[in-house]
Every structure is written in C-alpha cells, then in structure tokens.
Protein backbone atom coordinates (compact mmCIF):
# COMPACT_ATOMS: atom_id res chain seq x y z
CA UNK A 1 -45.81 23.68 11.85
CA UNK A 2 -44.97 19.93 12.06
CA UNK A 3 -41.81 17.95 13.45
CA UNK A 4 -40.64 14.96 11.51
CA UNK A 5 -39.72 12.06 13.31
CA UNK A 6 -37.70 8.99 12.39
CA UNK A 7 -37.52 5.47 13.34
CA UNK A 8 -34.76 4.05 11.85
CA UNK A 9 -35.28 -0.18 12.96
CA UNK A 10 -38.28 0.27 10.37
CA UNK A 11 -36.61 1.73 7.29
CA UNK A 12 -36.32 -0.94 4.94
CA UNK A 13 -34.18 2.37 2.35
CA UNK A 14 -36.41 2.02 -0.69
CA UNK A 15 -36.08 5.35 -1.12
CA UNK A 16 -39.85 6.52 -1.64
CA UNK A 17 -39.27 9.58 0.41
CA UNK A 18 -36.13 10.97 -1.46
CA UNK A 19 -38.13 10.51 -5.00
CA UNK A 20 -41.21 12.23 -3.20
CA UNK A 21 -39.11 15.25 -1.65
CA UNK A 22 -36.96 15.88 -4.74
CA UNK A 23 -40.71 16.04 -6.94
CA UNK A 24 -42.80 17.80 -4.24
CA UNK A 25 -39.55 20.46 -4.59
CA UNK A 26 -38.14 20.45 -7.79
CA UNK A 27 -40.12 18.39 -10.24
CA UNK A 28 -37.22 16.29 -10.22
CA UNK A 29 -37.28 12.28 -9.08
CA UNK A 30 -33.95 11.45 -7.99
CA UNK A 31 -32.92 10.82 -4.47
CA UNK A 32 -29.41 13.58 -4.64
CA UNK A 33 -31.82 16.37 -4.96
CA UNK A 34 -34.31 14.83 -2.25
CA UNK A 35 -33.91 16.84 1.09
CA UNK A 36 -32.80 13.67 3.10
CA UNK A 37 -30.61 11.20 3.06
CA UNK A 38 -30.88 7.11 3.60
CA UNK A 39 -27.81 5.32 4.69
CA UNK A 40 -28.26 2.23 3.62
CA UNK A 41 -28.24 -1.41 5.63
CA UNK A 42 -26.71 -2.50 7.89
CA UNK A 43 -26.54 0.57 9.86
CA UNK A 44 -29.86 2.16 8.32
CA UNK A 45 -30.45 5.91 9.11
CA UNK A 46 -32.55 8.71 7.86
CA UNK A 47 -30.69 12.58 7.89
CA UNK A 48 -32.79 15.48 6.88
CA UNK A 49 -30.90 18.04 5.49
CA UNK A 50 -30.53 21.64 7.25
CA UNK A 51 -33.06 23.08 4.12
CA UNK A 52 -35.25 20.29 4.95
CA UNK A 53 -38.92 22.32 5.69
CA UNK A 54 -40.37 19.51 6.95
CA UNK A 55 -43.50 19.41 4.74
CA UNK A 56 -44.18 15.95 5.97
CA UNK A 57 -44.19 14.46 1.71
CA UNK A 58 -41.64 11.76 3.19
CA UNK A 59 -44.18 10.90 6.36
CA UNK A 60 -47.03 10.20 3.96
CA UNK A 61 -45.03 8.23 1.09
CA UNK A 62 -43.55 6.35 3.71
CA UNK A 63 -44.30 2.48 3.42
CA UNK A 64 -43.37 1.66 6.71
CA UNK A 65 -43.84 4.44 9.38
CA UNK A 66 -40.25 4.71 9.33
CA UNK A 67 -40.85 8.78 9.05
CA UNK A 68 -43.55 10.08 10.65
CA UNK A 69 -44.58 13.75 11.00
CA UNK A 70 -46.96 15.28 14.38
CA UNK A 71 -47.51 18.66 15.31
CA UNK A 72 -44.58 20.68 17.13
CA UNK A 73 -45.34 21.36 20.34
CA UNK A 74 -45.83 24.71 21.56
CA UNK A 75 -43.07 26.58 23.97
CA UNK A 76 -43.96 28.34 26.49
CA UNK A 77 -42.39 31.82 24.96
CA UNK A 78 -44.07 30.85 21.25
C-alpha cells in the first residue's frame, strides 16, 4: 500500500493529476470527476477525496513533485 504526500509551495495547479485520476478511473478527462481537488493560487492546496485509493497516477503525472507517493509504513499491530 502507498501514502500520498503533498507539498503544496510546489503546485503550480495545472491540473495534470485531476485529468490523470479521472482517466486512470473512469475513462473520463475532466478534473470534477478526478479524485482530488486543486485550490487554485494564491492559497494553493491539494485535497484528496475520502474515495481517493491512492494509486499514486497523480505522484507520477506530477510535473513538479508537488504529489509524491512512498510506501506506508508498517504499525506495529499490522
């Protein structure tokens, strides 16, 4: 299983994770049925949504690092 991380000082929001998710899921490119959200500049952000499964599409379409996706760490009760 992976963990998605964000970094939201490098998202420049051109959207090339939303098109990614919403194909990789749907055959669909268009950022509503994308599995994440940008909020645009100033106050850039990236929001996964709860049925987000963190495939890691957005990490590896991402232009800037902005999303990246690593390993989850192992608990201790897992």
């Amino acid at each position: 299983m992976t963990r998605l991380t964000t970094d939201p000082r490098r998202c420049v929001a051109c959207r090339a994770c939303q098109l990614w998710c919403s194909f990789s899921h749907g055959a669909l490119t268009h950022p509503s049925r994308a599995r994440l959200d940008i909020q645009q500049p100033p106050d850039t952000d990236v929001h996964f949504h709860p049925d987000c499964d963190e495939c890691g599409m957005c990490a590896r379409v991402c232009p800037t690092g902005a999303i990246e996706s690593a390993p989850e760490a192992r608990g201790e009760d897992s």
